[in-house]
C-alpha atoms as a PDB file:
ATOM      1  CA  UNK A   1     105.167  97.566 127.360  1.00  0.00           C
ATOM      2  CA  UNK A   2     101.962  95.872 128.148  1.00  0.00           C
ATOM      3  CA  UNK A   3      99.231  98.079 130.418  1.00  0.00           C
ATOM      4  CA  UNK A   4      96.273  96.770 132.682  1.00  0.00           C
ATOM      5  CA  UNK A   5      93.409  98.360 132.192  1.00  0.00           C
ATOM      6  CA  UNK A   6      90.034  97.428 133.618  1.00  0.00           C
ATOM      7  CA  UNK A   7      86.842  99.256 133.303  1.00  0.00           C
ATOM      8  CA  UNK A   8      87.360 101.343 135.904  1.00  0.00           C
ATOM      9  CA  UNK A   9      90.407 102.956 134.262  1.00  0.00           C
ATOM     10  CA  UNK A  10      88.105 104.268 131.261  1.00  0.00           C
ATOM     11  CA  UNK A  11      85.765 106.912 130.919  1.00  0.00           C
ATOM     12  CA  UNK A  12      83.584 106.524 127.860  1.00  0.00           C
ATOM     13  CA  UNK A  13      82.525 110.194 126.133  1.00  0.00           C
ATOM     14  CA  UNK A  14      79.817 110.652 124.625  1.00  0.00           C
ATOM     15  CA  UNK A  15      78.870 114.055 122.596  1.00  0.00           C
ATOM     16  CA  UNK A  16      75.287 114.409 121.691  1.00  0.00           C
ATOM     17  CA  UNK A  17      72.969 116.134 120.494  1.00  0.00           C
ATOM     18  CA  UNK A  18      69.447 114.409 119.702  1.00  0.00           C
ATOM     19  CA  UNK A  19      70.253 111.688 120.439  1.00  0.00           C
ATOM     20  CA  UNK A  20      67.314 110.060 122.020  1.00  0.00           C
ATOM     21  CA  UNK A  21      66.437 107.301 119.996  1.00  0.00           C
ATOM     22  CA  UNK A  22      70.050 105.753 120.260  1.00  0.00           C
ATOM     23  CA  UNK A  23      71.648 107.098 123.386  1.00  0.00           C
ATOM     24  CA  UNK A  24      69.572 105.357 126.087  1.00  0.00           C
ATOM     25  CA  UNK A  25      71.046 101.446 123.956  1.00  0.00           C
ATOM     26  CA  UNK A  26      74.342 102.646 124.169  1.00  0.00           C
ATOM     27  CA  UNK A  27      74.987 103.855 128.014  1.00  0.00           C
ATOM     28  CA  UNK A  28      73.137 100.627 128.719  1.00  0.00           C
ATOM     29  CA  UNK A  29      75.262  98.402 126.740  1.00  0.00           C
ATOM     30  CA  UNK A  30      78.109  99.651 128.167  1.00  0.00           C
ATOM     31  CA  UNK A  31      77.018  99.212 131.680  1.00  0.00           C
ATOM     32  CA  UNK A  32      76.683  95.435 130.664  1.00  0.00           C
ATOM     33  CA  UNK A  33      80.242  95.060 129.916  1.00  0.00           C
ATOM     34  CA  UNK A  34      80.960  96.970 132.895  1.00  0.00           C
ATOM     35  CA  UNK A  35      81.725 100.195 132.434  1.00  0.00           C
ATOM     36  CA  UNK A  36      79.748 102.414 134.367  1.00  0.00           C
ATOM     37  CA  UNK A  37      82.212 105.707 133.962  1.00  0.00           C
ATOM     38  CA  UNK A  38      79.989 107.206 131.371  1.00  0.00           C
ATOM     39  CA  UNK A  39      79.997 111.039 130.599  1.00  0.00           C
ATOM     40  CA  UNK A  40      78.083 112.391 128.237  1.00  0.00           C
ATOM     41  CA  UNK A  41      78.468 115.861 127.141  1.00  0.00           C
ATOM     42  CA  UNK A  42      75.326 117.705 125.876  1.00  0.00           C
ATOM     43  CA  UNK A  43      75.432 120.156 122.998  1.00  0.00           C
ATOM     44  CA  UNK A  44      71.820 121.859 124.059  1.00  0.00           C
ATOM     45  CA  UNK A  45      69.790 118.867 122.544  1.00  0.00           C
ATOM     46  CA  UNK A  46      65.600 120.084 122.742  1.00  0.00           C
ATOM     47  CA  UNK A  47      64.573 116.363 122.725  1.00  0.00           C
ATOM     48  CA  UNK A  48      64.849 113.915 125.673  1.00  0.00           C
ATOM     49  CA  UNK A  49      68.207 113.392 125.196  1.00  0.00           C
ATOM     50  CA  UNK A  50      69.631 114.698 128.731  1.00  0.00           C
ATOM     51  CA  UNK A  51      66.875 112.924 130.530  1.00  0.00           C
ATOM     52  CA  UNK A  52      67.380 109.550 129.173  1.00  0.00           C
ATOM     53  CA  UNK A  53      71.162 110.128 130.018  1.00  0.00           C
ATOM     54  CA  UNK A  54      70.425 111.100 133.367  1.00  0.00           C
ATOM     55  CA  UNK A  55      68.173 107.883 133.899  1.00  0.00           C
ATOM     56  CA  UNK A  56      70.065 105.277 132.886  1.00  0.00           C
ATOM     57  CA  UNK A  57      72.941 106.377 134.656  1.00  0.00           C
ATOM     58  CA  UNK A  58      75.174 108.726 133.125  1.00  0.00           C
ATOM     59  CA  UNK A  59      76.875 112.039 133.883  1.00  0.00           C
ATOM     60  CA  UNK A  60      75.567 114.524 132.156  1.00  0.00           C
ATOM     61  CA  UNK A  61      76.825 117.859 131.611  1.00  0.00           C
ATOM     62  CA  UNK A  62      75.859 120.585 129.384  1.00  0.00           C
ATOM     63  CA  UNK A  63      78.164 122.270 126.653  1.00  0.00           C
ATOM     64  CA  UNK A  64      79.292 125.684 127.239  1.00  0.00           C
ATOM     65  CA  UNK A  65      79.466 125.981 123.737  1.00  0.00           C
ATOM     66  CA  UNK A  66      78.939 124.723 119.939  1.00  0.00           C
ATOM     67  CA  UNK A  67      79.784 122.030 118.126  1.00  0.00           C
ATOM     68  CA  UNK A  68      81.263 118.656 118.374  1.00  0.00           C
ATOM     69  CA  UNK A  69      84.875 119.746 118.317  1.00  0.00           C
ATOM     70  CA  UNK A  70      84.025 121.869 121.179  1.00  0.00           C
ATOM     71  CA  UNK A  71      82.097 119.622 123.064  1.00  0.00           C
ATOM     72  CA  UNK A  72      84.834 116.660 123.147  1.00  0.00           C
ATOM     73  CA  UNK A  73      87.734 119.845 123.823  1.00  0.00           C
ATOM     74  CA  UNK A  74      85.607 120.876 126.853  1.00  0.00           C
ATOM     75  CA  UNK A  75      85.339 116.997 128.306  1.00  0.00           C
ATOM     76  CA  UNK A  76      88.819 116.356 127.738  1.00  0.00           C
ATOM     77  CA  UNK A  77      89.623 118.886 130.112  1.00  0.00           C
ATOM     78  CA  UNK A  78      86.678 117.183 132.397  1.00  0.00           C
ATOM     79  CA  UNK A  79      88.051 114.045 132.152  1.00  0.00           C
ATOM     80  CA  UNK A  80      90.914 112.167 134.431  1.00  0.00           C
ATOM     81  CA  UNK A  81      91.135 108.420 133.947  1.00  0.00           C
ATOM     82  CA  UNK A  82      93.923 106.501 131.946  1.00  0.00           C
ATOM     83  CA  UNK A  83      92.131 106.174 128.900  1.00  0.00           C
ATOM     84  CA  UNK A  84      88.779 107.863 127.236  1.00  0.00           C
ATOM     85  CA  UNK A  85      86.614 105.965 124.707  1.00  0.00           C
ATOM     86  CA  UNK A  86      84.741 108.151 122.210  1.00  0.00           C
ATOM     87  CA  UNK A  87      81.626 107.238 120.665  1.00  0.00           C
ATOM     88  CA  UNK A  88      78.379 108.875 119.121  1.00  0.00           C
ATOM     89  CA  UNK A  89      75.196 108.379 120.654  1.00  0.00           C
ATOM     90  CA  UNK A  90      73.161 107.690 117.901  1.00  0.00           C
ATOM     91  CA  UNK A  91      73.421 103.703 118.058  1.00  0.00           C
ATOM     92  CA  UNK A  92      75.651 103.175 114.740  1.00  0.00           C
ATOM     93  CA  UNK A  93      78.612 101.768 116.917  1.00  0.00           C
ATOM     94  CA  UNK A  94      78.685  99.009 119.173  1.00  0.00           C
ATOM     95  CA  UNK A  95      79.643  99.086 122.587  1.00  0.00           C
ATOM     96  CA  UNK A  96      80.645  95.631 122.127  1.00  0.00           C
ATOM     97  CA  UNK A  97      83.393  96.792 120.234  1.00  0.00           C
ATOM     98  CA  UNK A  98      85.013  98.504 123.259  1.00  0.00           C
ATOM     99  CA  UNK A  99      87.160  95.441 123.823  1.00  0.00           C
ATOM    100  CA  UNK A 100      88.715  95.318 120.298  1.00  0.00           C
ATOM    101  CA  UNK A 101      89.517  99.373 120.789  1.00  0.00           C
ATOM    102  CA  UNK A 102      91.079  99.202 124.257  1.00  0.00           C
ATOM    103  CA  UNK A 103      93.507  95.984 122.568  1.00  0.00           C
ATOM    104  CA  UNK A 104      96.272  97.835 120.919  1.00  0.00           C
ATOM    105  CA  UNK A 105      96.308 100.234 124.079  1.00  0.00           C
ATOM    106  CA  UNK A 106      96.892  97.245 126.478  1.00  0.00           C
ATOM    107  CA  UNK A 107      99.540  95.995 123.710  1.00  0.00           C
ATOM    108  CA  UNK A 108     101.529  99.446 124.541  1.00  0.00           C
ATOM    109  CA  UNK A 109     101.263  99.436 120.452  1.00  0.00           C
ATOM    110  CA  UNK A 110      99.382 102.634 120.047  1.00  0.00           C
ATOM    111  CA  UNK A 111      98.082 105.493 122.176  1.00  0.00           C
ATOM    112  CA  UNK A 112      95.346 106.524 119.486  1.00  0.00           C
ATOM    113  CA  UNK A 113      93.072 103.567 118.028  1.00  0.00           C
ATOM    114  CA  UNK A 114      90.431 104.203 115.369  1.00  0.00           C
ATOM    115  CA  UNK A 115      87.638 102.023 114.835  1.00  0.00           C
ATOM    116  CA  UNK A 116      87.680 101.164 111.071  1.00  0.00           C
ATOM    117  CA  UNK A 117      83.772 100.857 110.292  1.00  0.00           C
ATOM    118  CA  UNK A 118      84.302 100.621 106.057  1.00  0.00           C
ATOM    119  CA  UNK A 119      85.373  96.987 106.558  1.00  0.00           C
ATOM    120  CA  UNK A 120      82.052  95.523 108.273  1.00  0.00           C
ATOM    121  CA  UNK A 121      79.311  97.915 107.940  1.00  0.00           C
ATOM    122  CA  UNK A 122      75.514  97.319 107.521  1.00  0.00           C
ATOM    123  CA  UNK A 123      73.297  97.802 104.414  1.00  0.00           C
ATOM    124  CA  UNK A 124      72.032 101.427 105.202  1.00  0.00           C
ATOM    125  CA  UNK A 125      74.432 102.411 107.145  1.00  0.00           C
ATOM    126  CA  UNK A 126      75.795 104.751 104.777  1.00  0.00           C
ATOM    127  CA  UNK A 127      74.573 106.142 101.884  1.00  0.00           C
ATOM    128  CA  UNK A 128      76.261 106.604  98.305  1.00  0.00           C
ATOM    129  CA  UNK A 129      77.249 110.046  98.716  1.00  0.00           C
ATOM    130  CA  UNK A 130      79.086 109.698 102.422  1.00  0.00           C
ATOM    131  CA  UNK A 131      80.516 106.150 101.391  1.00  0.00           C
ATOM    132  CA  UNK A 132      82.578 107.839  98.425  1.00  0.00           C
ATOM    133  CA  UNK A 133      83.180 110.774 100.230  1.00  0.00           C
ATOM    134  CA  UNK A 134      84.845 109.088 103.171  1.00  0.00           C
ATOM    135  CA  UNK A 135      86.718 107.115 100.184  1.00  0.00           C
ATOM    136  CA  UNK A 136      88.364 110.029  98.701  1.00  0.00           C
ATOM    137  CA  UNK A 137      89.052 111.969 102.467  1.00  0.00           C
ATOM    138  CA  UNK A 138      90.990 109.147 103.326  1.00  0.00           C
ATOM    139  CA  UNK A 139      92.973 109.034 100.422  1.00  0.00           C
ATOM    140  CA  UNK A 140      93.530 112.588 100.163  1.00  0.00           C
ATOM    141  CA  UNK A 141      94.404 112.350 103.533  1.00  0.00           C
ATOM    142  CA  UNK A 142      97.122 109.664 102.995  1.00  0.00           C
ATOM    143  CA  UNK A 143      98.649 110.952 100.008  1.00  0.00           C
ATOM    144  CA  UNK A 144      99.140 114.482 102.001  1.00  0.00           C
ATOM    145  CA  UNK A 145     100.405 113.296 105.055  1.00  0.00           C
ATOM    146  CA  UNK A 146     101.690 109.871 104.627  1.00  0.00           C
ATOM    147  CA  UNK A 147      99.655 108.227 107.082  1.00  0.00           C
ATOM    148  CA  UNK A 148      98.242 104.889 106.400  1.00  0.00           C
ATOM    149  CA  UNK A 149      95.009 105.634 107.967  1.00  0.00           C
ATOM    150  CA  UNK A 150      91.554 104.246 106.097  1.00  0.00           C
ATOM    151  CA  UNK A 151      88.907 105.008 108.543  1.00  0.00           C
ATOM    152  CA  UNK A 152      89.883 109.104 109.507  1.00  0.00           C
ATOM    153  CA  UNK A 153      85.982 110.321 110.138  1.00  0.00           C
ATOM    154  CA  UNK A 154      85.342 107.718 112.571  1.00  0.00           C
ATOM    155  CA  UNK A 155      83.450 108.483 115.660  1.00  0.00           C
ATOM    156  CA  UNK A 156      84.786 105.731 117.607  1.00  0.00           C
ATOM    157  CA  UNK A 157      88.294 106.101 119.018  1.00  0.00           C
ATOM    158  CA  UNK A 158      90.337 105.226 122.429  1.00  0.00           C
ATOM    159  CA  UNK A 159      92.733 107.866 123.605  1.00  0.00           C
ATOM    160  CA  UNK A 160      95.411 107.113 126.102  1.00  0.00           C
ATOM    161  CA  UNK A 161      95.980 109.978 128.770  1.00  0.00           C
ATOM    162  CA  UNK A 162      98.844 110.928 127.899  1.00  0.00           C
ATOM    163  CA  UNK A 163      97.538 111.942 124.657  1.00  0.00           C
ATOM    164  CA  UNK A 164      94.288 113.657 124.826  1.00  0.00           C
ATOM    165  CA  UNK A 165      95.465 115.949 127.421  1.00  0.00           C
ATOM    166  CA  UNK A 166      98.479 116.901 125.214  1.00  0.00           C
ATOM    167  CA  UNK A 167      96.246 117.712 122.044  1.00  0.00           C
ATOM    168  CA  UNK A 168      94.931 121.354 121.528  1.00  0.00           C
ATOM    169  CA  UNK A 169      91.600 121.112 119.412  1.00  0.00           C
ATOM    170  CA  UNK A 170      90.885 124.153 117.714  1.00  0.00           C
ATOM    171  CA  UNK A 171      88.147 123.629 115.397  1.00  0.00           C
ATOM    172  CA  UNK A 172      84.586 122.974 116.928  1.00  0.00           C
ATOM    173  CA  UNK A 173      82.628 121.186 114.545  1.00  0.00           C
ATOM    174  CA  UNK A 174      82.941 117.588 112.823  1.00  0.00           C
ATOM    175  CA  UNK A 175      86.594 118.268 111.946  1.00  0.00           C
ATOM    176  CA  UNK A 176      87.148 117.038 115.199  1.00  0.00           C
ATOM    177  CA  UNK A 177      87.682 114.021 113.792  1.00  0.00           C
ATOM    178  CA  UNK A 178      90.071 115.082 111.085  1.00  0.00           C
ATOM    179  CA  UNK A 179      92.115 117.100 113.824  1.00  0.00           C
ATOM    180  CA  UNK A 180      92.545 114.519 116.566  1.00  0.00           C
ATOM    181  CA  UNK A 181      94.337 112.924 113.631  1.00  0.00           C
ATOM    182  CA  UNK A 182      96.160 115.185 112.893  1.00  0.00           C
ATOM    183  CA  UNK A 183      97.550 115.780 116.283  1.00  0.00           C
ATOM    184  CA  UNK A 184      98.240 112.683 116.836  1.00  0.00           C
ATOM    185  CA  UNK A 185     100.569 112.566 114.311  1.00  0.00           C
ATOM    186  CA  UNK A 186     102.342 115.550 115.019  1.00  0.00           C
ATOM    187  CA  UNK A 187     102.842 115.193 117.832  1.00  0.00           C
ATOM    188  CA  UNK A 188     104.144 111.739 117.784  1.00  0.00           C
ATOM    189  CA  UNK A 189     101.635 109.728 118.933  1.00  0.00           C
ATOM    190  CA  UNK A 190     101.263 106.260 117.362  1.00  0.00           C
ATOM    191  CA  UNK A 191      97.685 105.038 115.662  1.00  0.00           C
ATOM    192  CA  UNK A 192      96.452 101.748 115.115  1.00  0.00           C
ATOM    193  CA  UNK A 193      92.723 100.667 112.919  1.00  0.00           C
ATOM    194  CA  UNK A 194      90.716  98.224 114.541  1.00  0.00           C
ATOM    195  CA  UNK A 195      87.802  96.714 112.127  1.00  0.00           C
ATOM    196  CA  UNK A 196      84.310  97.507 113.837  1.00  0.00           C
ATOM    197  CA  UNK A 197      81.180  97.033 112.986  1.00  0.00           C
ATOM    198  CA  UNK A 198      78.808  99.879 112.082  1.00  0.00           C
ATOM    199  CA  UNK A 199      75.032 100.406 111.993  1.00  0.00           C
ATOM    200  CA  UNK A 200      72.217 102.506 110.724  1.00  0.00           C
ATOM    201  CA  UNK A 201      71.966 105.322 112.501  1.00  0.00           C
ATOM    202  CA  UNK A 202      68.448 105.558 115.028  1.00  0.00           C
ATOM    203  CA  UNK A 203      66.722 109.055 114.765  1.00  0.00           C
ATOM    204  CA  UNK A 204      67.760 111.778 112.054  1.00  0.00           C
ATOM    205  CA  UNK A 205      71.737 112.477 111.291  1.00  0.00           C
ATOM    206  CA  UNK A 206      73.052 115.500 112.477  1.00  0.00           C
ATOM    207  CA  UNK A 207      75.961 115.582 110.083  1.00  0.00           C
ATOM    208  CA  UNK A 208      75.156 117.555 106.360  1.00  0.00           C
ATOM    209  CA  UNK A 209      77.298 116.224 103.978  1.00  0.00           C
ATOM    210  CA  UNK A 210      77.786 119.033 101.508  1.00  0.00           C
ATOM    211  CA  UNK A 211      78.295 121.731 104.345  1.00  0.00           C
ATOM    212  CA  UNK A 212      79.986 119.579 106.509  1.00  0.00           C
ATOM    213  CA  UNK A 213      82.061 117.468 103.907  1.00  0.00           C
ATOM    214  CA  UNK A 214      83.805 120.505 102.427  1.00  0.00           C
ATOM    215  CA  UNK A 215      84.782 121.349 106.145  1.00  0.00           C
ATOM    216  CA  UNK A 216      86.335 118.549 106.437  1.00  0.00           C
ATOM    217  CA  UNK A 217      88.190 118.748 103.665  1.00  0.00           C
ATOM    218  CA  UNK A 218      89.160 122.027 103.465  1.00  0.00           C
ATOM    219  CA  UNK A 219      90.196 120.731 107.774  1.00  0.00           C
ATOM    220  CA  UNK A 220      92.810 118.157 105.870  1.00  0.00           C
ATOM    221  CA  UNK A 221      94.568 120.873 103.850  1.00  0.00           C
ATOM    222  CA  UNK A 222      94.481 123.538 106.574  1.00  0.00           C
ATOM    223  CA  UNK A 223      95.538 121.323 109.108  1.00  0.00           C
ATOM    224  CA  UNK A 224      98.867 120.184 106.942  1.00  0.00           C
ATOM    225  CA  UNK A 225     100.516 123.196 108.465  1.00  0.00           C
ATOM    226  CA  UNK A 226     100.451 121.710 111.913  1.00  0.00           C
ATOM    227  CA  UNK A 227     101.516 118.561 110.722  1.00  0.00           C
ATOM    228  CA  UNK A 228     104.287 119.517 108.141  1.00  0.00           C
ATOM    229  CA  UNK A 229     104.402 122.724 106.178  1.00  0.00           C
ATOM    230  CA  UNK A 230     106.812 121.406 103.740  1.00  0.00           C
ATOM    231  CA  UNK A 231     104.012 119.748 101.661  1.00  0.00           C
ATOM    232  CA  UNK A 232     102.749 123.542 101.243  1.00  0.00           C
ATOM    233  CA  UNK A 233     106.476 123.839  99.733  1.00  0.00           C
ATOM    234  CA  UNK A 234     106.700 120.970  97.539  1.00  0.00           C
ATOM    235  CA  UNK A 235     102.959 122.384  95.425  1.00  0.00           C
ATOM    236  CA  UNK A 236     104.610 125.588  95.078  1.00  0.00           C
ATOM    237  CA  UNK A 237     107.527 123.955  93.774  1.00  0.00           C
ATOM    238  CA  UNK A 238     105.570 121.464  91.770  1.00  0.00           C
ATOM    239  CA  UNK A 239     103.633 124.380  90.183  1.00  0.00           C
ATOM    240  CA  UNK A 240     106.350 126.749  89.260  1.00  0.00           C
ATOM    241  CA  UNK A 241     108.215 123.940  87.685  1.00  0.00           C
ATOM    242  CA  UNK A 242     105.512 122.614  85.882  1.00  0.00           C
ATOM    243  CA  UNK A 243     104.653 126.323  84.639  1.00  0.00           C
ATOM    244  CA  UNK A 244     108.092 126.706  83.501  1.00  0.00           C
ATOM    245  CA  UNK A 245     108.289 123.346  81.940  1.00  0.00           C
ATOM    246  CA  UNK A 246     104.951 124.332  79.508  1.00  0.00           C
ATOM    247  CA  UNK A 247     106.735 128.116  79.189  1.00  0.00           C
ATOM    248  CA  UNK A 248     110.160 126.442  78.304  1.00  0.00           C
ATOM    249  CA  UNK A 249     108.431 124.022  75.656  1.00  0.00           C
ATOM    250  CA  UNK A 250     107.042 127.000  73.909  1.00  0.00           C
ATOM    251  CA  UNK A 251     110.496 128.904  74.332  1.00  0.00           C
ATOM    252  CA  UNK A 252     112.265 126.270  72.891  1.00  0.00           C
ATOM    253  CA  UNK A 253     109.775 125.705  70.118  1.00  0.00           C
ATOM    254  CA  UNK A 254     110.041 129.006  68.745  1.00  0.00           C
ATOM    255  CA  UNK A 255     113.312 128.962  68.736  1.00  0.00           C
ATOM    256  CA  UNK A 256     113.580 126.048  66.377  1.00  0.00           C
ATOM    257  CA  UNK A 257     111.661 128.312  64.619  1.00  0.00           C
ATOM    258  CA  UNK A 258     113.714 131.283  64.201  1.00  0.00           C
ATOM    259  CA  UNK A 259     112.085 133.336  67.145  1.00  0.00           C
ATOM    260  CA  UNK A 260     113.996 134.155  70.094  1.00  0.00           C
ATOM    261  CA  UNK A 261     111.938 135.226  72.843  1.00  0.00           C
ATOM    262  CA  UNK A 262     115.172 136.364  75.326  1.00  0.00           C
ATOM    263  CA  UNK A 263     112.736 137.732  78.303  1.00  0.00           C
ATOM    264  CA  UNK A 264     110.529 134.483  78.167  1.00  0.00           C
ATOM    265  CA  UNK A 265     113.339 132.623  78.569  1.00  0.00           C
ATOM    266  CA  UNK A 266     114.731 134.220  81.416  1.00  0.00           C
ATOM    267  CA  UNK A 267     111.325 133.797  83.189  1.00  0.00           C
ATOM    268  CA  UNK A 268     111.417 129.900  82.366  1.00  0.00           C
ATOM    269  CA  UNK A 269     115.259 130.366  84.694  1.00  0.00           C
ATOM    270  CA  UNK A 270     113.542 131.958  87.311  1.00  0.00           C
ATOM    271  CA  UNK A 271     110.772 129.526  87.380  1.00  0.00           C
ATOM    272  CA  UNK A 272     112.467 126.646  87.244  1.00  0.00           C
ATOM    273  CA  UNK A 273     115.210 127.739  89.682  1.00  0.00           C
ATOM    274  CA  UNK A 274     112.136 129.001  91.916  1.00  0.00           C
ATOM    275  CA  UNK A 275     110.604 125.236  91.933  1.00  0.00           C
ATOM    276  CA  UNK A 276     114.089 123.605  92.898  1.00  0.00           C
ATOM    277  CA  UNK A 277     114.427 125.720  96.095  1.00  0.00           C
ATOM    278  CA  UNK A 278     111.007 125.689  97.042  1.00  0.00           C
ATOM    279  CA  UNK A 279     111.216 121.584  96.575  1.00  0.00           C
ATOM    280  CA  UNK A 280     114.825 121.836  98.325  1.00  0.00           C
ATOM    281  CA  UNK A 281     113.595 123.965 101.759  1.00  0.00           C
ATOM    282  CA  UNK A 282     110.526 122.060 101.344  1.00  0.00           C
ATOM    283  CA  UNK A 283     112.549 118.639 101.661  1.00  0.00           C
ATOM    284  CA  UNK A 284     114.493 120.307 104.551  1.00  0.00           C
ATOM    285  CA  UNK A 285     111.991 121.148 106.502  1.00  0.00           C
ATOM    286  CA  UNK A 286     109.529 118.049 106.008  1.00  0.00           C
ATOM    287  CA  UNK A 287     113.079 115.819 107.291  1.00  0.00           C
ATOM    288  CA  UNK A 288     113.255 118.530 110.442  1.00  0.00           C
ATOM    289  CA  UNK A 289     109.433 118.069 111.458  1.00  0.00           C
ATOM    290  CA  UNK A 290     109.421 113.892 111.107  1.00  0.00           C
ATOM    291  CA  UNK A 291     112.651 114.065 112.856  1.00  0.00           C
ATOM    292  CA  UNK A 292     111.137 116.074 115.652  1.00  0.00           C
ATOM    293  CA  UNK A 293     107.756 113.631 115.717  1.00  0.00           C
ATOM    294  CA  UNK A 294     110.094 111.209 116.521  1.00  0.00           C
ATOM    295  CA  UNK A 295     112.715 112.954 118.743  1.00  0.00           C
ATOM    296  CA  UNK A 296     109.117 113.591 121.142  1.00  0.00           C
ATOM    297  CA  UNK A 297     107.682 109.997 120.884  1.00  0.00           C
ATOM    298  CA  UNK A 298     111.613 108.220 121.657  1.00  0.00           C
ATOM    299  CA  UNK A 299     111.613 111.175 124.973  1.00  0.00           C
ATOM    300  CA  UNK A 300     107.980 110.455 126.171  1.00  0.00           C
ATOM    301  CA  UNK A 301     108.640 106.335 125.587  1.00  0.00           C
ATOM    302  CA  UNK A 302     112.129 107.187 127.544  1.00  0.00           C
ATOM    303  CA  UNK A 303     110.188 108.815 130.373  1.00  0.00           C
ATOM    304  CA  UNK A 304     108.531 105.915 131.070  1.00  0.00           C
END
């Protein structure tokens, strides 16, 4: 079902901190397409960050606490219109993109919508190390949860109402990202890419990509337990089968020659019969958690 929505029914977040070579572009470009609902949410920047904010129009409100994943958990609870926009403040997205976001929304195709910045992004914009490392995150990230998602760090995202009040963020620094994902997912939201463009960032990046990176990824294997705990079933099963394939090789080896090794052997059993049930509960239980992800999304679409 098709939805109008008109500036006025979005609030466009914006987290920053140091932010004051790019922030005072992007509240202004917004304002030119017409949306003037603007909060940004201030994680104790020392520069002129707040000011700027404050002049060109802006709500401003400081962070009670640390963190990106805080910050946007602490404005979703701020925030009441139909549909919040999420963006940095540093200048690397374009406002002008806001239209392109809000599309699948409007479409009733998707409550989440990520803005996909690897498919039209400037020279700069990234460097080697964070364009391979978003590469293999969102791989990793679709091989473990089945999601056909190619953009998952993006900063720029549209979230219907219904949805970012219903999320519980619990991780409060750039996993945010990662975990909105997630939740979406679980709890059987629907996603949809847009392509976006993407810039060099004004002013120096807050994000380290070593510290940061390995909290992200370690985010995507943490967070599959939310999502469905049966892939945490299907490596254990995977490993003790695979150990008990290279212990039933040598078994089987030595006893074509003439050594019987009767205790090894019965470990190779137990192994093997371990994998199978771990694999077997594991299938089980992934079929129980899809089927509830889309038991939720058929009640809230019946609700309607």
């Amino acid at each position: 079902m098709e939805r109008n929505i008109t500036p006025e029914d979005v609030t466009i977040l914006i987290p920053t901190k140091n932010e004051e070579e790019g922030i005072g572009w992007v509240i202004e470009e917004f304002k030119k397409l017409g949306y003037n609902n603007i909060l940004v949410i201030d994680g104790h920047s020392t520069d002129r960050t707040r000011e700027i904010a404050k002049e060109k129009g802006a709500k401003v409100v400081l962070q009670t606490g640390k963190g990106k994943g805080q910050a946007v958990a602490e404005a979703f609870k701020l925030i009441d219109s139909e549909v919040v926009v999420l963006i940095d403040g540093d200048g690397t997205y374009d406002p002008k993109d806001v239209e392109k976001m809000l599309e699948p929304i409007r479409r009733g195709i998707a409550e989440h919508v990520i803005g996909n910045r690897l498919e039209n992004f400037e020279d700069g914009a990234f460097t080697r190390l964070n364009l391979i490392g978003n590469k293999i995150f969102n791989a990793l990230f679709r091989f473990l949860y089945g999601v056909p998602v190619y953009d998952m760090l993006s900063g720029y995202r549209a979230f219907t109402k219904e949805l970012y009040k219903s999320v519980e963020l619990k991780k409060h620094g750039f996993e945010v990202e990662t975990e909105l994902t997630v939740e979406t997912v679980a709890k059987g939201f629907r996603i949809a890419e847009v392509p976006i463009n993407y810039y060099k960032r004004k002013g120096k990046a807050n994000l380290h990509p070593i510290k940061d990176g390995w909290r992200i990824g370690k985010a995507i294997i943490e967070l599959l337990v939310r999502y469905n705990p049966a892939k945490y079933l299907y490596f254990l099963g995977g490993l003790f089968l695979l150990l008990g394939l290279i212990t039933g090789v040598y078994v089987v080896y030595e006893w074509f020659h003439h050594v019987s090794h009767d205790l090894l052997a019965i470990v190779v059993a137990i192994l093997v019969l371990g994998g199978v049930q771990f694999i077997a509960v594991g299938f089980v239980l992934g079929y129980m958690f899809k089927s509830m992800s889309e038991m939720k999304r058929i009640i809230r679409e019946g609700m309607k």
